[in-house]
N, C-alpha and C. Protein backbone atom coordinates (compact mmCIF):
# COMPACT_ATOMS: atom_id res chain seq x y z
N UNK A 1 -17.30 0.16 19.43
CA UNK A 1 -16.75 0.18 18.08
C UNK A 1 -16.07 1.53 17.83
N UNK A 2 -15.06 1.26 16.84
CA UNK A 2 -14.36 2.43 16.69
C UNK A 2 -13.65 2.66 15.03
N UNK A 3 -14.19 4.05 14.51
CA UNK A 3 -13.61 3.80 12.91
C UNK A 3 -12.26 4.38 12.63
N UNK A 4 -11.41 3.99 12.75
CA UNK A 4 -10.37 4.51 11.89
C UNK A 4 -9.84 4.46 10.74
N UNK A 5 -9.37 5.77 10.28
CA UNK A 5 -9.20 5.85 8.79
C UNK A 5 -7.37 6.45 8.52
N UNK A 6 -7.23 6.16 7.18
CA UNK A 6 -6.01 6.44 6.86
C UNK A 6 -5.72 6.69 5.50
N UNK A 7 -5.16 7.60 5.27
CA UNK A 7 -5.20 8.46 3.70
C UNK A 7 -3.70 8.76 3.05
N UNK A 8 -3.46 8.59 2.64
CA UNK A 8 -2.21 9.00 1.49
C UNK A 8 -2.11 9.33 0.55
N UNK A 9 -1.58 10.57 -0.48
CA UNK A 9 -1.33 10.52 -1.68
C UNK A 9 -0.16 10.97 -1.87
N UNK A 10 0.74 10.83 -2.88
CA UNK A 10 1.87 10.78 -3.35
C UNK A 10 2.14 10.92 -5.18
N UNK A 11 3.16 11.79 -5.74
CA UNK A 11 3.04 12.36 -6.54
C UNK A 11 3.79 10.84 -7.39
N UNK A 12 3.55 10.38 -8.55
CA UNK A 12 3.72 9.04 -9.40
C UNK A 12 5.20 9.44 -9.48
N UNK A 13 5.64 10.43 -9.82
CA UNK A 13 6.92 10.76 -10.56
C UNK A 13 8.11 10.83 -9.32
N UNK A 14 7.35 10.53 -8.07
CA UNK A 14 8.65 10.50 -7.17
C UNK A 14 8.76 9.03 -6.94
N UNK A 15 7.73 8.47 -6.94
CA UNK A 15 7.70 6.84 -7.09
C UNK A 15 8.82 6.60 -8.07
N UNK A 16 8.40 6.67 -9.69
CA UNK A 16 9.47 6.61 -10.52
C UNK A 16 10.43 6.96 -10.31
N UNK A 17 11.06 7.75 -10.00
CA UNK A 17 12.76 8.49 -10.04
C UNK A 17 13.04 7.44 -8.79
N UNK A 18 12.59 6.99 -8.14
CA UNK A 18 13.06 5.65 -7.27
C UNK A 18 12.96 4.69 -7.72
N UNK A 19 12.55 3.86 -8.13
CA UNK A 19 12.34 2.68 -8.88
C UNK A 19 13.59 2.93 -10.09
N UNK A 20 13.37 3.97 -10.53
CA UNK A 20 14.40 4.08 -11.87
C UNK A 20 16.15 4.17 -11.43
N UNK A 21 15.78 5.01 -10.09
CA UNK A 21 17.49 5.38 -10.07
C UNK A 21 18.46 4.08 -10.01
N UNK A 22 19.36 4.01 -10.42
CA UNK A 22 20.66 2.83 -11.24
C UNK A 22 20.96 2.55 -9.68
N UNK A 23 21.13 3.22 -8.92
CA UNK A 23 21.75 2.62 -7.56
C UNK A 23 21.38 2.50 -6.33
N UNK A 24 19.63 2.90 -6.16
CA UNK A 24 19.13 2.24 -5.15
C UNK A 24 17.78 1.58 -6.22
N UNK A 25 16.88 1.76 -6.84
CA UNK A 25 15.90 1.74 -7.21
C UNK A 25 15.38 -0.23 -7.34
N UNK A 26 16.62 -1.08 -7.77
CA UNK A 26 16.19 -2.33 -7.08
C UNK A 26 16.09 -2.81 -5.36
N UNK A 27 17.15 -1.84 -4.77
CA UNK A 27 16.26 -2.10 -3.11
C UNK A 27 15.47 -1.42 -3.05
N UNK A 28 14.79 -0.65 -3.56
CA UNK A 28 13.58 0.23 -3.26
C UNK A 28 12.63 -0.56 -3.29
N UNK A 29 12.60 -1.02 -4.53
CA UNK A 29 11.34 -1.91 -4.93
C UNK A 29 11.40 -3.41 -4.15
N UNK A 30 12.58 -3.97 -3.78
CA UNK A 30 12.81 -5.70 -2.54
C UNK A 30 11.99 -4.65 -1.52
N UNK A 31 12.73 -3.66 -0.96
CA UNK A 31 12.06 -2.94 -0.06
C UNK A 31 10.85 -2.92 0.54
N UNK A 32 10.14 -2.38 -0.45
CA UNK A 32 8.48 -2.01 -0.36
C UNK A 32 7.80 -2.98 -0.72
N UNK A 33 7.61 -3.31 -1.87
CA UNK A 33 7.04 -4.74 -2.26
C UNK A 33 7.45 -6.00 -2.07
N UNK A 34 5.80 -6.56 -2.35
CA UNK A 34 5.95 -8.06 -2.10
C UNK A 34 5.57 -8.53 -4.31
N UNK A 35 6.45 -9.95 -3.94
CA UNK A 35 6.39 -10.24 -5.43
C UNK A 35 4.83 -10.38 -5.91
N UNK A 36 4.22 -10.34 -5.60
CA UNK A 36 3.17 -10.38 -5.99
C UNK A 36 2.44 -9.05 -6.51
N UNK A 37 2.91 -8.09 -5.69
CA UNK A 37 2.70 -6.79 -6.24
C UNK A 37 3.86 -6.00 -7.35
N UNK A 38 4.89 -6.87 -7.56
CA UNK A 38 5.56 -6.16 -8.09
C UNK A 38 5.14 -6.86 -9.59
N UNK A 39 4.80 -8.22 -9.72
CA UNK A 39 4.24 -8.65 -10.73
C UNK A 39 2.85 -8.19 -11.50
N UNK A 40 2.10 -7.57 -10.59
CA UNK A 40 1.17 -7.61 -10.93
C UNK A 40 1.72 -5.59 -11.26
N UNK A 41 2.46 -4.97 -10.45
CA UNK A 41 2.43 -3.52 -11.38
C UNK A 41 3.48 -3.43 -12.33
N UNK A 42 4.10 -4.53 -12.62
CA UNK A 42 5.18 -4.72 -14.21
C UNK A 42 4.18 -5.22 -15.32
N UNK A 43 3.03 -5.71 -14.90
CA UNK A 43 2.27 -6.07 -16.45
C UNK A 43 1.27 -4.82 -16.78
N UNK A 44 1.70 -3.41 -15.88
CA UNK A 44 0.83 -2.83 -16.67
C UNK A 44 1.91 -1.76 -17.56
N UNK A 45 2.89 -1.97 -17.56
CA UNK A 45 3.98 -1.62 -18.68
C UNK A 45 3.85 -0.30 -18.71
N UNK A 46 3.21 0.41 -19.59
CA UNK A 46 3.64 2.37 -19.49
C UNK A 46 3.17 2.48 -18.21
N UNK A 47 2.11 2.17 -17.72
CA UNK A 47 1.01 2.64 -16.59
C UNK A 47 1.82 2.21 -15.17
N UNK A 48 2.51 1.47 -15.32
CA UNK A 48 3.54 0.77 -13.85
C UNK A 48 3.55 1.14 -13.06
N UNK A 49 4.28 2.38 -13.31
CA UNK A 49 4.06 3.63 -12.11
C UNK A 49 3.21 4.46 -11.20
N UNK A 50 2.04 3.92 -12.06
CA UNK A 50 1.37 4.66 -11.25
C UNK A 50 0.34 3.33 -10.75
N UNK A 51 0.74 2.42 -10.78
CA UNK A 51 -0.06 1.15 -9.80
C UNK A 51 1.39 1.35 -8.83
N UNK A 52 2.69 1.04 -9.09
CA UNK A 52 3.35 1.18 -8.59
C UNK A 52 3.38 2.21 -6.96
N UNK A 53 2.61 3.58 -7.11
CA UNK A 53 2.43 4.78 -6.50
C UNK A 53 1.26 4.21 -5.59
N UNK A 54 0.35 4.06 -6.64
CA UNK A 54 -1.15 3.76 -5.74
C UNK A 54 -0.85 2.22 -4.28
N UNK A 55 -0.21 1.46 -4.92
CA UNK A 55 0.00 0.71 -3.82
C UNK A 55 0.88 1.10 -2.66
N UNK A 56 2.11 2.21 -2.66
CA UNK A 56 2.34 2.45 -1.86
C UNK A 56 1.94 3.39 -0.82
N UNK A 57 0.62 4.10 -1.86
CA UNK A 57 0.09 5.27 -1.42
C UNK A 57 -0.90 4.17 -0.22
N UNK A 58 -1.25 2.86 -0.56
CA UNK A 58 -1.64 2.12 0.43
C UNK A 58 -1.46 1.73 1.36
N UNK A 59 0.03 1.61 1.19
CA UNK A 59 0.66 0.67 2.26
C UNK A 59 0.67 1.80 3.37
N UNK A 60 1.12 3.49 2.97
CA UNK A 60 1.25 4.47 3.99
C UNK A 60 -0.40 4.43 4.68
N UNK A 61 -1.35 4.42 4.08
CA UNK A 61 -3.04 4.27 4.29
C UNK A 61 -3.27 3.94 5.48
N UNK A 62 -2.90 2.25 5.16
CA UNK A 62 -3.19 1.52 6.00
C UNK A 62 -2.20 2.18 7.15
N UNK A 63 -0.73 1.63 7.33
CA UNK A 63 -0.10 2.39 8.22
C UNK A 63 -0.42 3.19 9.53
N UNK A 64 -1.21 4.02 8.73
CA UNK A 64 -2.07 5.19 9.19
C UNK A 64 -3.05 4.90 10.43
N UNK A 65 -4.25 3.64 9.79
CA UNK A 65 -5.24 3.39 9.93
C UNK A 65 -5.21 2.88 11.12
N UNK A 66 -3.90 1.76 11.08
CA UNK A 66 -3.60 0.84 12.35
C UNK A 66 -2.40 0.73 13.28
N UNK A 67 -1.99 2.66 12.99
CA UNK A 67 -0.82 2.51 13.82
C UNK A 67 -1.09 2.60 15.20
N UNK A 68 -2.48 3.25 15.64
CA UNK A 68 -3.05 3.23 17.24
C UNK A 68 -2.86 2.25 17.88
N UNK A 69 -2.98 1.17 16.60
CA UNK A 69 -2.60 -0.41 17.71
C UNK A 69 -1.38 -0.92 17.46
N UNK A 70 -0.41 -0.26 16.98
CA UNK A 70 0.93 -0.63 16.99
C UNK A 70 2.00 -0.60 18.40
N UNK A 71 2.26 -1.38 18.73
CA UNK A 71 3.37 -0.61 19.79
C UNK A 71 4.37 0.24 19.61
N UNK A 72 5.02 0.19 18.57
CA UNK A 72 5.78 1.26 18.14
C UNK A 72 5.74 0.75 16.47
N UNK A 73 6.65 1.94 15.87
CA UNK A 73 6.20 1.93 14.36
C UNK A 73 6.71 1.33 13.45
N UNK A 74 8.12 0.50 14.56
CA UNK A 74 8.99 -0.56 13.92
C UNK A 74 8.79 -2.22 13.93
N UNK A 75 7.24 -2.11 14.80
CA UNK A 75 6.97 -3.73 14.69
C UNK A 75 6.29 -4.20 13.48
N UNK A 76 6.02 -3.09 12.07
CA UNK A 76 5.69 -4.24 11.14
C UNK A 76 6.96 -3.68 9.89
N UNK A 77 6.72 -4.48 8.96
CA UNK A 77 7.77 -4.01 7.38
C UNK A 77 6.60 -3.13 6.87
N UNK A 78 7.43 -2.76 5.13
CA UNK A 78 6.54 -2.43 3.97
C UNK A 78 5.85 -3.70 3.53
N UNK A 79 6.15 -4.98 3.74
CA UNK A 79 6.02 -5.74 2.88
C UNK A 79 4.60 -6.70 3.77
N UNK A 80 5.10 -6.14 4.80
CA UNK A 80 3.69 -6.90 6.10
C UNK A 80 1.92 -6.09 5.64
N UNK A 81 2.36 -5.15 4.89
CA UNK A 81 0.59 -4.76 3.97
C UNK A 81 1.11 -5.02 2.95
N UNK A 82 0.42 -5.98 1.70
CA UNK A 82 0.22 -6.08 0.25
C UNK A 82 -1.33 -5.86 0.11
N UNK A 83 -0.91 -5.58 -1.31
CA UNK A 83 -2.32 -5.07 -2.13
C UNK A 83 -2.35 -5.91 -3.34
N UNK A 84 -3.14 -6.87 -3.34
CA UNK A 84 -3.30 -7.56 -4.35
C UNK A 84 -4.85 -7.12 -5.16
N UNK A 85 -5.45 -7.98 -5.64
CA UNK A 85 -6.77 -7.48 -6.51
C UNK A 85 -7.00 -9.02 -6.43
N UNK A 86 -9.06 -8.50 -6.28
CA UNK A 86 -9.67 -10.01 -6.10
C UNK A 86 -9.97 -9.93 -7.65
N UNK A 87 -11.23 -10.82 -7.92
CA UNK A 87 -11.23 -11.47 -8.48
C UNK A 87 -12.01 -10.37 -9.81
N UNK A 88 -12.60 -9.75 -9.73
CA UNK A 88 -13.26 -8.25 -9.75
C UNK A 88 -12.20 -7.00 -10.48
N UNK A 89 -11.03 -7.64 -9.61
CA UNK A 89 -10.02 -6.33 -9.91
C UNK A 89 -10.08 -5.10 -9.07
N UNK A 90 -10.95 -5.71 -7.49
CA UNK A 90 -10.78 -4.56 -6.34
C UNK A 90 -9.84 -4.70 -5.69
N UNK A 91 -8.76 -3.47 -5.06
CA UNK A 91 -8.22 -3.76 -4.35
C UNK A 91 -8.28 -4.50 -3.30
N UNK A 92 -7.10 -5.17 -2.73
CA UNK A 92 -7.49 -5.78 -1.11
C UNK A 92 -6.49 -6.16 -0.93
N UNK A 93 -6.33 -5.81 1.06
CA UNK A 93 -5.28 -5.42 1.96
C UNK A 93 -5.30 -7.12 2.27
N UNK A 94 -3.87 -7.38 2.66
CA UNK A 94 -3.21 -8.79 2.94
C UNK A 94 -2.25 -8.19 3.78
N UNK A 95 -2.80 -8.01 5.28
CA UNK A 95 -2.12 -7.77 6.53
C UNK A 95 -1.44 -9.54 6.62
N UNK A 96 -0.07 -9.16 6.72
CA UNK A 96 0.72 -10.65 6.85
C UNK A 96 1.81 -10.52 8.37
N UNK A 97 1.73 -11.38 8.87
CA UNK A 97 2.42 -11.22 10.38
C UNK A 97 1.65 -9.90 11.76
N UNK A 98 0.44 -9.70 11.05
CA UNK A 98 0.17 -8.60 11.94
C UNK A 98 -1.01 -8.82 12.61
N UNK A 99 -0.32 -8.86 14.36
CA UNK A 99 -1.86 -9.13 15.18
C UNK A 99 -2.78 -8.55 14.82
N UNK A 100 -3.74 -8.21 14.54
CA UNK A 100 -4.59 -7.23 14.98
C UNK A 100 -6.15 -8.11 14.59
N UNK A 101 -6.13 -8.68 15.82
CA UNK A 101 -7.78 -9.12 16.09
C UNK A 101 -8.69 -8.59 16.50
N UNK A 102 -8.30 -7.25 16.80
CA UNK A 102 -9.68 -6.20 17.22
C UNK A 102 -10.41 -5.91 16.08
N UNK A 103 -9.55 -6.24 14.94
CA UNK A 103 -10.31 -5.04 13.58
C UNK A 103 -11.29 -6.44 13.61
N UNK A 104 -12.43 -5.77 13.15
CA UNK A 104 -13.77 -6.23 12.70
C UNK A 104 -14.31 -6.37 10.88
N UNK A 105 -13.79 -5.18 10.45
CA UNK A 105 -13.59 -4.84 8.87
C UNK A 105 -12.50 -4.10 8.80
N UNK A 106 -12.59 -4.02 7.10
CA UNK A 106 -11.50 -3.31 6.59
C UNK A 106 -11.38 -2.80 5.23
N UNK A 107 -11.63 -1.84 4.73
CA UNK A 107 -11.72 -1.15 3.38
C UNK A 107 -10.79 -0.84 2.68
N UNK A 108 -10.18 -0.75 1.68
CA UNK A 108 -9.60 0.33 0.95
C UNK A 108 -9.90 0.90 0.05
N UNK A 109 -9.62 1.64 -0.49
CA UNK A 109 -9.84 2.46 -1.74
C UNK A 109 -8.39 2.95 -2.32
N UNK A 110 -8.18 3.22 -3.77
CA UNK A 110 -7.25 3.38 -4.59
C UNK A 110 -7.69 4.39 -5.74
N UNK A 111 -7.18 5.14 -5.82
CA UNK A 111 -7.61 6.11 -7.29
C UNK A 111 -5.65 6.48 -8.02
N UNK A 112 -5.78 6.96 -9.07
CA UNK A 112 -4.98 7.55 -9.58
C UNK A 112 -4.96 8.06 -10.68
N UNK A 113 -4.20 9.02 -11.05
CA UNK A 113 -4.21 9.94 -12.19
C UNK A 113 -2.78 9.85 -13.19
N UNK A 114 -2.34 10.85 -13.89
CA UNK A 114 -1.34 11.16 -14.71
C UNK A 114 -0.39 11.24 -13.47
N UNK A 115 -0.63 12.03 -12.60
CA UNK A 115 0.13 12.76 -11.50
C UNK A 115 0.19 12.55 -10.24
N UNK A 116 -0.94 11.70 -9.63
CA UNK A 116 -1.02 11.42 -8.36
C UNK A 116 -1.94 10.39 -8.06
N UNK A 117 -1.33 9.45 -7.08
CA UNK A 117 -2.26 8.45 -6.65
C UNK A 117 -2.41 8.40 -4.87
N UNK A 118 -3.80 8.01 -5.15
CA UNK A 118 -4.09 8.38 -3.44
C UNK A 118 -5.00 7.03 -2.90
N UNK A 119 -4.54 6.70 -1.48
CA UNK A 119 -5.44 5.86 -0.97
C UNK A 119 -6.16 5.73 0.17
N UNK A 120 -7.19 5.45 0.57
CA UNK A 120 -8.02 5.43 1.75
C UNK A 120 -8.28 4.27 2.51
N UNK A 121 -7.87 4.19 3.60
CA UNK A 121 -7.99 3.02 4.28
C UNK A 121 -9.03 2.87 5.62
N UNK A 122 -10.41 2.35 5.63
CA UNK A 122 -11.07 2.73 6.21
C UNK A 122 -11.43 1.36 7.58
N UNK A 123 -11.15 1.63 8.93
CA UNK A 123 -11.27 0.10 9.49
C UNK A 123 -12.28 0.02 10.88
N UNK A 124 -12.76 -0.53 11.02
CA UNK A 124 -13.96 -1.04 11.83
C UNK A 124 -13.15 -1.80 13.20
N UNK A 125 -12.75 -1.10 14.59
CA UNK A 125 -12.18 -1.84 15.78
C UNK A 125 -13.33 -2.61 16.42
N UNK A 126 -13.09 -3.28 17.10
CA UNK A 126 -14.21 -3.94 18.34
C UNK A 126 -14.11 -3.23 19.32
């Protein structure tokens, strides 16, 4: 067995000035997200941004966590990790198109502030 972990944080306000800018900020967001996440960080209206941040602060997390078993760093998208919320309202990773049958478990964690959101991605190999 083997644990690997993966961490990110990222400042909310650089998230925003992407999302906002007039002439890339809708491919930013096709980009990175999946509709499901983009729905679910437009209903939190002032706060957007910073679910907005925290999920991408995930997607780099994970990234992180399971790039040892990547062959190179161009075989998955942004959109191949989503972060949806169960039923609870915990985060949880939705690896989509991506082998990886060694992992055994898989954690995340999400925090965020006024200023920064950070995430931890913690995973259990065989």
């Amino acid at each position: 067995m083997k644990i690997c972990c993966g961490t990110d944080i990222i400042e909310i306000e650089r998230i925003k000035e992407s999302i906002e800018d007039e002439k890339t900020g809708k491919a930013f967001v096709a980009r990175i997200y999946t509709q499901k996440e983009i729905a679910y960080c437009e209903s939190k209206n002032a706060q957007k941004y910073q679910h907005y941040a925290a999920r991408f602060a995930a997607k780099e997390a994970t990234f992180k966590a399971i790039s040892e078993q990547l062959q190179d760093k161009y075989s998955i998208t942004w959109k191949d990790i989503e972060i949806i919320n169960d039923r609870q309202g915990r985060p949880v990773l939705n690896l989509m198109g991506i082998d990886l049958k060694s992992i055994e478990d898989i954690d995340l964690s999400i925090s965020h502030c006024k200023e920064y959101a950070i995430a931890t991605v913690t995973l259990l190999r065989k």
